[in-house]
C-alpha atoms as a PDB file:
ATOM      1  CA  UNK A   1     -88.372 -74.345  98.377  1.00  0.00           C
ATOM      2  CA  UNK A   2     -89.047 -70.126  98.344  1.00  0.00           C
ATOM      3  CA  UNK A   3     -86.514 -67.609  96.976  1.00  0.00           C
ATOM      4  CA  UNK A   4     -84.641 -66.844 100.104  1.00  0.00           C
ATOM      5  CA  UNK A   5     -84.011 -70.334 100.870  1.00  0.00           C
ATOM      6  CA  UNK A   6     -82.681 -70.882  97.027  1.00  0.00           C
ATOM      7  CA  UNK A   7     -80.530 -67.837  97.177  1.00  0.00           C
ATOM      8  CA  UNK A   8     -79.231 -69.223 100.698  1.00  0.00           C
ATOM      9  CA  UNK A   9     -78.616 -72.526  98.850  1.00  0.00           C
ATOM     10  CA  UNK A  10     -76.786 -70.708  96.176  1.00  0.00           C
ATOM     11  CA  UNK A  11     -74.689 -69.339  98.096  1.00  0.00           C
ATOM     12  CA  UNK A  12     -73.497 -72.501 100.142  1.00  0.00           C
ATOM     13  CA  UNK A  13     -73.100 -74.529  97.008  1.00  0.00           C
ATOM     14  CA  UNK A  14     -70.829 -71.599  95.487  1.00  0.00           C
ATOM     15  CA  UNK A  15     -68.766 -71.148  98.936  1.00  0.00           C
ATOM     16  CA  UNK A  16     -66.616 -68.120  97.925  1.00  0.00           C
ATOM     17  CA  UNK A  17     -69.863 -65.086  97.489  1.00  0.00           C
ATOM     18  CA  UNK A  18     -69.965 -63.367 101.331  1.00  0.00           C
ATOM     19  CA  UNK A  19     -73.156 -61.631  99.822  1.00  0.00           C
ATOM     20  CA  UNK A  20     -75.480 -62.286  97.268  1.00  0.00           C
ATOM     21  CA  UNK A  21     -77.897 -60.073  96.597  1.00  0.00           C
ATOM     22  CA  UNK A  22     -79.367 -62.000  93.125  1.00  0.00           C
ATOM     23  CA  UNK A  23     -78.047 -64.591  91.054  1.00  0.00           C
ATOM     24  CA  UNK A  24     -77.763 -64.606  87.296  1.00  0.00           C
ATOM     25  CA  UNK A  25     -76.493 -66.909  84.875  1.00  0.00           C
ATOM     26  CA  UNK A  26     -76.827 -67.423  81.517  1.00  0.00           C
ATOM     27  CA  UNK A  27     -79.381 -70.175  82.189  1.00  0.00           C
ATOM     28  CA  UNK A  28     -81.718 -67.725  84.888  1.00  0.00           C
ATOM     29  CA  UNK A  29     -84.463 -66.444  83.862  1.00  0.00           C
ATOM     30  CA  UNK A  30     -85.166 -62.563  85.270  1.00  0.00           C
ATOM     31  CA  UNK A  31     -88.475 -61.467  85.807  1.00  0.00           C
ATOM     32  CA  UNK A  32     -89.264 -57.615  87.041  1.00  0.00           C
ATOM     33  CA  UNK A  33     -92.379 -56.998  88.277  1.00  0.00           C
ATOM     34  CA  UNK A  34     -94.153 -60.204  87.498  1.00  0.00           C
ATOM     35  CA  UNK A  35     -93.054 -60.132  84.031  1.00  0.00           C
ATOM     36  CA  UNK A  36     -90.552 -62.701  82.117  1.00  0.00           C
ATOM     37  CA  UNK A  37     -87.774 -60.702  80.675  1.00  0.00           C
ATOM     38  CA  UNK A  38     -86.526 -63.558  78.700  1.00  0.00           C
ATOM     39  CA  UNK A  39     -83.381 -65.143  81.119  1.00  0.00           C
ATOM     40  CA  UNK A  40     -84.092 -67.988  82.557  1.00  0.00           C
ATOM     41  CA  UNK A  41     -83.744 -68.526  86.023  1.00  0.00           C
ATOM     42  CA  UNK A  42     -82.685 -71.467  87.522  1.00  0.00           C
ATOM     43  CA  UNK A  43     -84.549 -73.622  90.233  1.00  0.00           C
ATOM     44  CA  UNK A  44     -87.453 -70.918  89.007  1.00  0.00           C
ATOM     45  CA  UNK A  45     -86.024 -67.999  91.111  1.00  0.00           C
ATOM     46  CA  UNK A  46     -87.431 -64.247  90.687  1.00  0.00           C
ATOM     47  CA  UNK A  47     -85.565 -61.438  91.177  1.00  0.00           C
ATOM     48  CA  UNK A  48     -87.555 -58.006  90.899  1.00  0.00           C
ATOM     49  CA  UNK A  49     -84.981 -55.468  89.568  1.00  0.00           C
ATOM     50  CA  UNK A  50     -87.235 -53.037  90.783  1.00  0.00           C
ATOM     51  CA  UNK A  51     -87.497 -53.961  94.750  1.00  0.00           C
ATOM     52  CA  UNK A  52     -83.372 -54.562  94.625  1.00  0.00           C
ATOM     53  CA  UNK A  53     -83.376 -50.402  92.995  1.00  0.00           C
ATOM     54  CA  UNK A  54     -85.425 -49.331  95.897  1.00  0.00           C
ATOM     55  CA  UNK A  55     -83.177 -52.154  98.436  1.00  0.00           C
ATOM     56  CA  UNK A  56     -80.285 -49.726  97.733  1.00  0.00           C
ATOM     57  CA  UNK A  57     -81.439 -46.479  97.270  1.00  0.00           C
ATOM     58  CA  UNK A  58     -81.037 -45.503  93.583  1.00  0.00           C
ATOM     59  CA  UNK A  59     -83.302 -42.953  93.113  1.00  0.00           C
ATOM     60  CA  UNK A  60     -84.445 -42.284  89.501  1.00  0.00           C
ATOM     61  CA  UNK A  61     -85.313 -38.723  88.520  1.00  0.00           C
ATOM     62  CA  UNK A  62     -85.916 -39.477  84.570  1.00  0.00           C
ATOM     63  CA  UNK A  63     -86.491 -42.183  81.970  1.00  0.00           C
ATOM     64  CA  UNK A  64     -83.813 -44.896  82.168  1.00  0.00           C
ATOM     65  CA  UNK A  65     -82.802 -48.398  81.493  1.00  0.00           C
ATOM     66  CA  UNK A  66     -80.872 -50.371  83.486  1.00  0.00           C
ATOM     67  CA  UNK A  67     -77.859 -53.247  82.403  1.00  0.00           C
ATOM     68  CA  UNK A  68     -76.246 -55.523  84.879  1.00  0.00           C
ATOM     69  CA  UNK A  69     -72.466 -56.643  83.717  1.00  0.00           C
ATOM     70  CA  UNK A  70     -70.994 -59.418  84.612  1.00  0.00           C
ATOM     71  CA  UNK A  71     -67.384 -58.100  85.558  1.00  0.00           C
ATOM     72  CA  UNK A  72     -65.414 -61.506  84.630  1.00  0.00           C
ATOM     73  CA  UNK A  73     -66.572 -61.774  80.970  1.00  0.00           C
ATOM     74  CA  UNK A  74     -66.885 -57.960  80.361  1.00  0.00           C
ATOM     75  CA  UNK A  75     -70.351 -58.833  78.711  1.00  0.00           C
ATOM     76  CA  UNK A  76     -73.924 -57.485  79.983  1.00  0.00           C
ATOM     77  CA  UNK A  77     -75.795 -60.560  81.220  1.00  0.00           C
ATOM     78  CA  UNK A  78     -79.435 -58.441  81.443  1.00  0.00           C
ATOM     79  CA  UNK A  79     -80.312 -54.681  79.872  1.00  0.00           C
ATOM     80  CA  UNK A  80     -84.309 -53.862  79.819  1.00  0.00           C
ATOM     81  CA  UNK A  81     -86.175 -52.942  77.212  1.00  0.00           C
ATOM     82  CA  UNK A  82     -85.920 -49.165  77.824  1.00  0.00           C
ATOM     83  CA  UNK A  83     -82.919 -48.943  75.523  1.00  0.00           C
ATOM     84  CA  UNK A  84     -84.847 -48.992  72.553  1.00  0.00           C
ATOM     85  CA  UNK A  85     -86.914 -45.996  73.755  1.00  0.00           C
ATOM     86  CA  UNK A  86     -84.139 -43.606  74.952  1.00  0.00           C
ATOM     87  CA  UNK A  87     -81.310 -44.244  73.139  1.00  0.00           C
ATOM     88  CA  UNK A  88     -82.835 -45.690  70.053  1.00  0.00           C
ATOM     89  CA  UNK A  89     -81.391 -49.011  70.440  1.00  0.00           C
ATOM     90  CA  UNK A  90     -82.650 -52.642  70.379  1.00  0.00           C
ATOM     91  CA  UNK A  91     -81.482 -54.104  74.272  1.00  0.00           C
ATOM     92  CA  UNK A  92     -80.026 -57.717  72.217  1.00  0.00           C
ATOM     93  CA  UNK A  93     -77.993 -55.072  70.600  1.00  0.00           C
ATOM     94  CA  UNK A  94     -76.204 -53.113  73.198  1.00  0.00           C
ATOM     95  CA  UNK A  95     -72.853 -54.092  74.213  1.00  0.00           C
ATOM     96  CA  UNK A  96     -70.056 -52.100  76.391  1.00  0.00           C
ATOM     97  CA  UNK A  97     -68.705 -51.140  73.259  1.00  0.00           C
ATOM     98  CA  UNK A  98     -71.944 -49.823  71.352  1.00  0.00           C
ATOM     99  CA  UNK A  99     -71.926 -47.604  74.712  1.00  0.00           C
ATOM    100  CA  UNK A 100     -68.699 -46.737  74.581  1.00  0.00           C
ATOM    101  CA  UNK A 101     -68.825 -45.512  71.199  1.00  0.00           C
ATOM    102  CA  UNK A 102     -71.619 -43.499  71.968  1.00  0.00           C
ATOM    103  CA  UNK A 103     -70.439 -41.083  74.847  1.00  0.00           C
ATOM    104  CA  UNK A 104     -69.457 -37.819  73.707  1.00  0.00           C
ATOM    105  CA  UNK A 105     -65.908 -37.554  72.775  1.00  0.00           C
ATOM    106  CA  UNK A 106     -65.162 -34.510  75.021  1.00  0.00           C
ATOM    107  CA  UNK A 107     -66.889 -37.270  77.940  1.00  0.00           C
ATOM    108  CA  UNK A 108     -64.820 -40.245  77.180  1.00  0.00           C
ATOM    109  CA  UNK A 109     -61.568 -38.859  78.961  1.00  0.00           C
ATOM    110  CA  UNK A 110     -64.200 -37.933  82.137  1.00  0.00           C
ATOM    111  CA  UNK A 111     -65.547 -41.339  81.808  1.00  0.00           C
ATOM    112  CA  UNK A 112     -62.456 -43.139  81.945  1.00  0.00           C
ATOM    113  CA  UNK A 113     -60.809 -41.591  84.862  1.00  0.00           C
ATOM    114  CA  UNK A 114     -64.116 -41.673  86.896  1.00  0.00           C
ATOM    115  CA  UNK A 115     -64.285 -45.494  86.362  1.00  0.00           C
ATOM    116  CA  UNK A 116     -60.763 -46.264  87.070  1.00  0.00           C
ATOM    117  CA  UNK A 117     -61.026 -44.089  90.460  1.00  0.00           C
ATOM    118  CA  UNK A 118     -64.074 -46.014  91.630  1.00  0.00           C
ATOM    119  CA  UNK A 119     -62.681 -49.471  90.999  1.00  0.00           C
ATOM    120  CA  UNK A 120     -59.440 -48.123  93.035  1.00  0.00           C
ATOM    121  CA  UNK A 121     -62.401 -46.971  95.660  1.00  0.00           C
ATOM    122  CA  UNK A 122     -63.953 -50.168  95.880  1.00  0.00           C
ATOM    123  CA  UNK A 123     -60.755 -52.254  95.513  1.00  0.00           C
ATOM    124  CA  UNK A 124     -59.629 -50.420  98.634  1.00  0.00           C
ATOM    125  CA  UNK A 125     -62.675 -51.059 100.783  1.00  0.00           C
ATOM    126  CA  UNK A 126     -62.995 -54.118 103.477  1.00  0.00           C
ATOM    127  CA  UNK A 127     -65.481 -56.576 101.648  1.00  0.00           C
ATOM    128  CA  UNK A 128     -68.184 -56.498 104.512  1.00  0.00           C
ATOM    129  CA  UNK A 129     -68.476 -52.988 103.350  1.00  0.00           C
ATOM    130  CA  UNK A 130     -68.968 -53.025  99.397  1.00  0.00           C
ATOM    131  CA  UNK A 131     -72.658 -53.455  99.204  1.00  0.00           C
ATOM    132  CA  UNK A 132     -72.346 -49.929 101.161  1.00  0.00           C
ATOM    133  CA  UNK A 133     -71.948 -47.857  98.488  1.00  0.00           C
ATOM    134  CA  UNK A 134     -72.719 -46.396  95.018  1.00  0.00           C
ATOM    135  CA  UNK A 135     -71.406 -44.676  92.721  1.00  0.00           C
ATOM    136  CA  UNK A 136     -72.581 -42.166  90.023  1.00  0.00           C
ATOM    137  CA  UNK A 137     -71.448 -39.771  87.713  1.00  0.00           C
ATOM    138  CA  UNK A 138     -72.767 -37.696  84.783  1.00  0.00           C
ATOM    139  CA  UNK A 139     -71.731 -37.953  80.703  1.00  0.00           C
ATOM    140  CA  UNK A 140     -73.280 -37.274  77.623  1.00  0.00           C
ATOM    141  CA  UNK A 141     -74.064 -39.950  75.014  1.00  0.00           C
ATOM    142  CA  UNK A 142     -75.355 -40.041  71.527  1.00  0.00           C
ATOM    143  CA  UNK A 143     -78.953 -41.476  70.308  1.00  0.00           C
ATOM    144  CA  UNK A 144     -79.749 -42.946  66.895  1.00  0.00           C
ATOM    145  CA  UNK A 145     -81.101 -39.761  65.956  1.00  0.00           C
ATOM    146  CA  UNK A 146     -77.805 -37.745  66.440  1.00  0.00           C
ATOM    147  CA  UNK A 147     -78.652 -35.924  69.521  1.00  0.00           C
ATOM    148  CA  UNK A 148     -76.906 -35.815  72.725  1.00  0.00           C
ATOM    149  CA  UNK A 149     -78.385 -36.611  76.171  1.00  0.00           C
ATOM    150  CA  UNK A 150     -76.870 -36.313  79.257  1.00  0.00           C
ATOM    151  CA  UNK A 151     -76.617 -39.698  81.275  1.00  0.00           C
ATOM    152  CA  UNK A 152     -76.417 -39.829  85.127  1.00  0.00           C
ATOM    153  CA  UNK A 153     -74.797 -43.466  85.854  1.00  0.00           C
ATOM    154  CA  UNK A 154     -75.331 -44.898  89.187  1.00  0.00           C
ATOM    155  CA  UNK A 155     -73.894 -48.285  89.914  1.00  0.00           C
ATOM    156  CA  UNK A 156     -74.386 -51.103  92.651  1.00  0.00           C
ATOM    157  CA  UNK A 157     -72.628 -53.600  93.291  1.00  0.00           C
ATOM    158  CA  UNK A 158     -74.908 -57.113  93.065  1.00  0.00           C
ATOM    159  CA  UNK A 159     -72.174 -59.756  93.724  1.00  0.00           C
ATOM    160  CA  UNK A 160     -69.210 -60.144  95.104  1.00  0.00           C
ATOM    161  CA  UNK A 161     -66.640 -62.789  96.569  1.00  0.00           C
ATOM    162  CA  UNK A 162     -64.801 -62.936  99.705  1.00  0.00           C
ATOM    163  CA  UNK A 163     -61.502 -60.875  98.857  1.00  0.00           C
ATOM    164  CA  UNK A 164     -63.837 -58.157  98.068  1.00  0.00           C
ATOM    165  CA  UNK A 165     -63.611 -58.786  94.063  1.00  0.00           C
ATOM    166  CA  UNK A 166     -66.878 -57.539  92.461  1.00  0.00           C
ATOM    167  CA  UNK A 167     -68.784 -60.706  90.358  1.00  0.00           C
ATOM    168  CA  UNK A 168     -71.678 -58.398  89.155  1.00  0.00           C
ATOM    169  CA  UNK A 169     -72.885 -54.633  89.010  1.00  0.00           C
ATOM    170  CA  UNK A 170     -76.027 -52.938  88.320  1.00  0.00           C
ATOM    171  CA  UNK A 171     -75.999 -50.217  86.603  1.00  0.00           C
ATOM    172  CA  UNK A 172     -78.682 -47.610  85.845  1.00  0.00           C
ATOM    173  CA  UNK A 173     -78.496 -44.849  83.012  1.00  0.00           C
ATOM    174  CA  UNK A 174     -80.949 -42.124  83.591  1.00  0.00           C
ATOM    175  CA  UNK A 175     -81.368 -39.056  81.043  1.00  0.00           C
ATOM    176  CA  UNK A 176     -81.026 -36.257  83.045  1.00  0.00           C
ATOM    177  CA  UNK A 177     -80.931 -33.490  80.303  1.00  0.00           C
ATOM    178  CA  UNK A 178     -84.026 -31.753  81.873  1.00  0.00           C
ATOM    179  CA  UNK A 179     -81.726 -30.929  85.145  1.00  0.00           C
ATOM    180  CA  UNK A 180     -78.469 -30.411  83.506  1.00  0.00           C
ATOM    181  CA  UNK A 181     -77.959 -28.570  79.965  1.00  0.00           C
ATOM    182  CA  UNK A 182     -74.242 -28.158  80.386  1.00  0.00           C
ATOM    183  CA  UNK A 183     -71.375 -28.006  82.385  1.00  0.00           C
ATOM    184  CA  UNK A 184     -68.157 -31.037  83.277  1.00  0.00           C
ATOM    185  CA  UNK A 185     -69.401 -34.742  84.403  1.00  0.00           C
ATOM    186  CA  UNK A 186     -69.236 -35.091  88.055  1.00  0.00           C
ATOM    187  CA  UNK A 187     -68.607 -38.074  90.018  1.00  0.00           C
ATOM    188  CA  UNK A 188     -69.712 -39.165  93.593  1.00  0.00           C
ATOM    189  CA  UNK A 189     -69.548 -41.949  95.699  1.00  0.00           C
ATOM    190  CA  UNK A 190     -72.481 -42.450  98.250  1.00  0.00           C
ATOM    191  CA  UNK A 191     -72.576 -43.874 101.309  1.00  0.00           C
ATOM    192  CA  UNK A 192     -75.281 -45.869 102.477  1.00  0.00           C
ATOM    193  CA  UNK A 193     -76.765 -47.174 106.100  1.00  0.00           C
ATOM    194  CA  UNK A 194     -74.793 -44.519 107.583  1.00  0.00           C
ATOM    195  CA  UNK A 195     -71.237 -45.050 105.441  1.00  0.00           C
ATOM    196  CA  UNK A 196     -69.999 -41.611 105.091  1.00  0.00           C
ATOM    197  CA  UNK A 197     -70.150 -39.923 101.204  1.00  0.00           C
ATOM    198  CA  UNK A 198     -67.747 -37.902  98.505  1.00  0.00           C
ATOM    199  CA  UNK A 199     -69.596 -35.639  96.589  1.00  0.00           C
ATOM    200  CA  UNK A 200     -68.026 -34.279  93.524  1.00  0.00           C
ATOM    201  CA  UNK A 201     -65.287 -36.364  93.925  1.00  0.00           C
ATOM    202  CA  UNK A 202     -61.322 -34.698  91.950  1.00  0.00           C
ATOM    203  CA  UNK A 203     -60.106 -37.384  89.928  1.00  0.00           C
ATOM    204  CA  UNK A 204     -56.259 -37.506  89.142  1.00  0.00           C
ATOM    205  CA  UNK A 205     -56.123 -37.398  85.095  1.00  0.00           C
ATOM    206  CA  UNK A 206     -52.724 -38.945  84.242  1.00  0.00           C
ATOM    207  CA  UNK A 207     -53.717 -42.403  83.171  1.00  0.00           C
ATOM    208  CA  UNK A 208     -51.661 -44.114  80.101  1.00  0.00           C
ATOM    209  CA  UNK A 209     -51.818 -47.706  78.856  1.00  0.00           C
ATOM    210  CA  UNK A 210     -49.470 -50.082  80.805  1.00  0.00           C
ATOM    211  CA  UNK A 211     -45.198 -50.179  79.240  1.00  0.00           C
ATOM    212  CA  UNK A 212     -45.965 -53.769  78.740  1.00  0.00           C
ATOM    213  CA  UNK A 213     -48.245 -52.673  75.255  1.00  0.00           C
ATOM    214  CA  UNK A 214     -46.291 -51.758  72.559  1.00  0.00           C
ATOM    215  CA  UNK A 215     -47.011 -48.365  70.763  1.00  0.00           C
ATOM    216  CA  UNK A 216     -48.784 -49.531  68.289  1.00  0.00           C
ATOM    217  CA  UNK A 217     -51.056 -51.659  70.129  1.00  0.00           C
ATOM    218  CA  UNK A 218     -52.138 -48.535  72.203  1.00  0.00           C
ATOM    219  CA  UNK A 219     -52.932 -47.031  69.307  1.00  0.00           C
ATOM    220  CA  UNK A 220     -55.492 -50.086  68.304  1.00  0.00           C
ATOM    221  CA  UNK A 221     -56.778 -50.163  71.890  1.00  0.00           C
ATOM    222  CA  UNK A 222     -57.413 -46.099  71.904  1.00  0.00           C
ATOM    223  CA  UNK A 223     -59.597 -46.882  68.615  1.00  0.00           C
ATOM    224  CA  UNK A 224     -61.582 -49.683  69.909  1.00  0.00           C
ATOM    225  CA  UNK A 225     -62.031 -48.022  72.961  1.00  0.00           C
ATOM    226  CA  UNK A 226     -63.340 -45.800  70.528  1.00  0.00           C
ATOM    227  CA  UNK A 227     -65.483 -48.187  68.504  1.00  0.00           C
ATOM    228  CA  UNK A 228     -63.944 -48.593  65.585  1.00  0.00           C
ATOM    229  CA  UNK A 229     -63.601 -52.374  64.281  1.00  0.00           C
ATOM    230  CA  UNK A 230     -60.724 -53.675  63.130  1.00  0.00           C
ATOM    231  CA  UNK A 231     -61.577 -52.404  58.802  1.00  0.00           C
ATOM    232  CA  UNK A 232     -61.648 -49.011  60.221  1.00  0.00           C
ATOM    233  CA  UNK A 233     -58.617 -49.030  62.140  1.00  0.00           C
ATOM    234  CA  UNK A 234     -56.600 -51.159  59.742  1.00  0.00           C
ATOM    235  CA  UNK A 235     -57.860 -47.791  57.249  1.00  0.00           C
ATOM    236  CA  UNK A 236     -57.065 -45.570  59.900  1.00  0.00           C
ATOM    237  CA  UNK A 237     -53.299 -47.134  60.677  1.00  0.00           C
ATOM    238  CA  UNK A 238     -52.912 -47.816  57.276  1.00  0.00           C
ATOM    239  CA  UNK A 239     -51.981 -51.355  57.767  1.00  0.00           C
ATOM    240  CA  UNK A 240     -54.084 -54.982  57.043  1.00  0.00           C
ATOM    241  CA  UNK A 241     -56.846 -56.265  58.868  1.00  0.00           C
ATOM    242  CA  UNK A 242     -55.229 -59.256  59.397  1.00  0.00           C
ATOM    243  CA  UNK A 243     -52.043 -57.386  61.465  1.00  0.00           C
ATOM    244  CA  UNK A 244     -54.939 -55.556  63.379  1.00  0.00           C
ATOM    245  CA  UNK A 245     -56.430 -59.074  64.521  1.00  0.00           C
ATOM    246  CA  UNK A 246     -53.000 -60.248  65.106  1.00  0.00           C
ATOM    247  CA  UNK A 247     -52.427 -57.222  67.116  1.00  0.00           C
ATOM    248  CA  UNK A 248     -55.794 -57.393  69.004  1.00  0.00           C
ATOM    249  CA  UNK A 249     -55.363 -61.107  69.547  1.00  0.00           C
ATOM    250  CA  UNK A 250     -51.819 -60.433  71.028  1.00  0.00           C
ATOM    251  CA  UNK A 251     -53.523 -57.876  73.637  1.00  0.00           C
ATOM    252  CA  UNK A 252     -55.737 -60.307  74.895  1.00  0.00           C
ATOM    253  CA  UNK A 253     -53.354 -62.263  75.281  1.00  0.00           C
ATOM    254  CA  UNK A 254     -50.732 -60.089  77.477  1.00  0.00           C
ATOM    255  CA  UNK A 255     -54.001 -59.138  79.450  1.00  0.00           C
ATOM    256  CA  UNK A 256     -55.605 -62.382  80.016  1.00  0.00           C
ATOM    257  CA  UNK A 257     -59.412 -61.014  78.553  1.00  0.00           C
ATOM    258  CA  UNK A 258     -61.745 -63.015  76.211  1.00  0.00           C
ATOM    259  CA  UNK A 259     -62.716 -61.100  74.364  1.00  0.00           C
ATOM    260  CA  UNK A 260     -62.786 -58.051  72.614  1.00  0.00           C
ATOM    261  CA  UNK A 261     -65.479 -56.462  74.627  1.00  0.00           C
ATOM    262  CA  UNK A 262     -63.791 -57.534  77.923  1.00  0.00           C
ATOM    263  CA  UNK A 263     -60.603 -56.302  76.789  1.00  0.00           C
ATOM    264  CA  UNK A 264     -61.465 -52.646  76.452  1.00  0.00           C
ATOM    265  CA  UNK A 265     -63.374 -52.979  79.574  1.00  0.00           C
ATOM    266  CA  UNK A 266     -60.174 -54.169  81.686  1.00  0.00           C
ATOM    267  CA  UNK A 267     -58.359 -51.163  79.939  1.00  0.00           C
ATOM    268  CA  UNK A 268     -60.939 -48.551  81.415  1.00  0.00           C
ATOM    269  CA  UNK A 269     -61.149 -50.513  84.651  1.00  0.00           C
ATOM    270  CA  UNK A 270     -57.290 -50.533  84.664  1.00  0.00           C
ATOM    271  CA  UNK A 271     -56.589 -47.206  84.361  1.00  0.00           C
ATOM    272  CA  UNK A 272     -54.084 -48.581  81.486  1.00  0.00           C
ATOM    273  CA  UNK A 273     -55.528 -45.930  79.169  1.00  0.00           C
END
């Protein structure tokens, strides 16, 4: 059996995906450009992360690494090597919130907005026409050594079902510091095979946490969103780590997440911050 008939076979055994551009599970393996990068892939299926890049039209104009999140559990389910190289960090290491904590604070706000406004994009879209677009946007982020690069984000979507939710997203981080020194992030959304585009897209900035949180769990949620764990903020609020976890484990309840990591991701995604 070859890849396309596998990924054809996927796809009728899982009923609900309309397109599937790769598949990854915990148990695939991924290999880019002939080379194992250490997920194992079912039924012995290769999927070049490269070709799919070039598939869709992501051009890269510096060094970057690439993640792909899987958008149920919050968690990255792939991130290439290229981490450790330009941001100084080991790719079994990074996590949405080791990210998080690492964009500039003056960015997070920008950040926010810009990825609530693109899930209200795509959300909005007929599901035939998802795999259409990209989006991208610019942000600054911290490396181990201290310094600040600036980060161009461009994201495709990989996966999605029939109502048009999106299963899986790649997402490339390219350091763009040589073409921009300064100046406010900027978001986009690109059209592609002839889907029209926004450039420099004006994103509404009134976002706040949803009523149903109580006032002090916003303020736990603004500092994990933040990266603190739950000694700092229990320092910070002046209170126990143990109310902290209750408080945390109280939020994921109310929002239905897993985990900690999917919880502030559903809070971005949200717009409930």
């Amino acid at each position: 059996m070859n890849t396309t008939d596998i990924s054809k076979n996927k796809q009728v055994q899982e009923g609900k995906l309309k397109q599937k551009f790769v598949v990854l599970t915990e148990n695939d393996l991924l290999v880019v450009n002939g080379e194992n990068k250490g997920i194992k892939l079912s039924e012995n299926l290769e999927f070049e992360i490269q070709a799919h890049i070039k598939q869709r039209n992501v051009f890269q104009v510096g060094d970057f690494y690439c993640v792909v999140l899987d958008n149920h559990s919050g968690k990255f389910i792939y991130v290439s090597e290229h981490t450790e190289e330009i941001l100084g960090v080991k790719p079994e290491d990074v996590t949405i919130k080791v990210l998080l904590r690492r964009i500039h604070p003056e960015d997070l706000s920008h950040f926010m907005n810009y990825t609530h406004a693109i899930a209200a994009f795509f959300k909005n879209l007929p599901a035939e026409k998802i795999a259409k677009y990209k989006s991208r946007f610019d942000y600054r982020v911290q490396k181990s050594n201290g310094q600040y690069m600036r980060i161009l984000q461009q994201d495709i979507v990989l996966e999605h079902d029939d109502d048009g939710d999106i299963l899986k997203s790649l997402s490339s981080h390219i350091d763009v510091s040589h073409l921009k020194g300064s100046g406010k992030p900027l978001l986009s959304i690109i059209g592609i095979a002839g889907e029209p585009s926004y450039i420099d897209i004006d994103v509404e900035q009134k976002y706040s946490i949803s009523s149903f949180l109580s006032k002090r769990e916003k303020q736990v949620v603004n500092l994990l969103i933040n990266g603190k764990v739950s000694k700092e903020i229990a320092e910070e609020l002046s209170l126990s780590v143990y109310t902290i976890e209750s408080y945390r484990k109280d939020m994921l309840k109310k929002t239905g997440a897993i985990t900690t990591c999917e919880l502030v991701a559903k809070v971005i995604r949200e717009g409930w911050i």
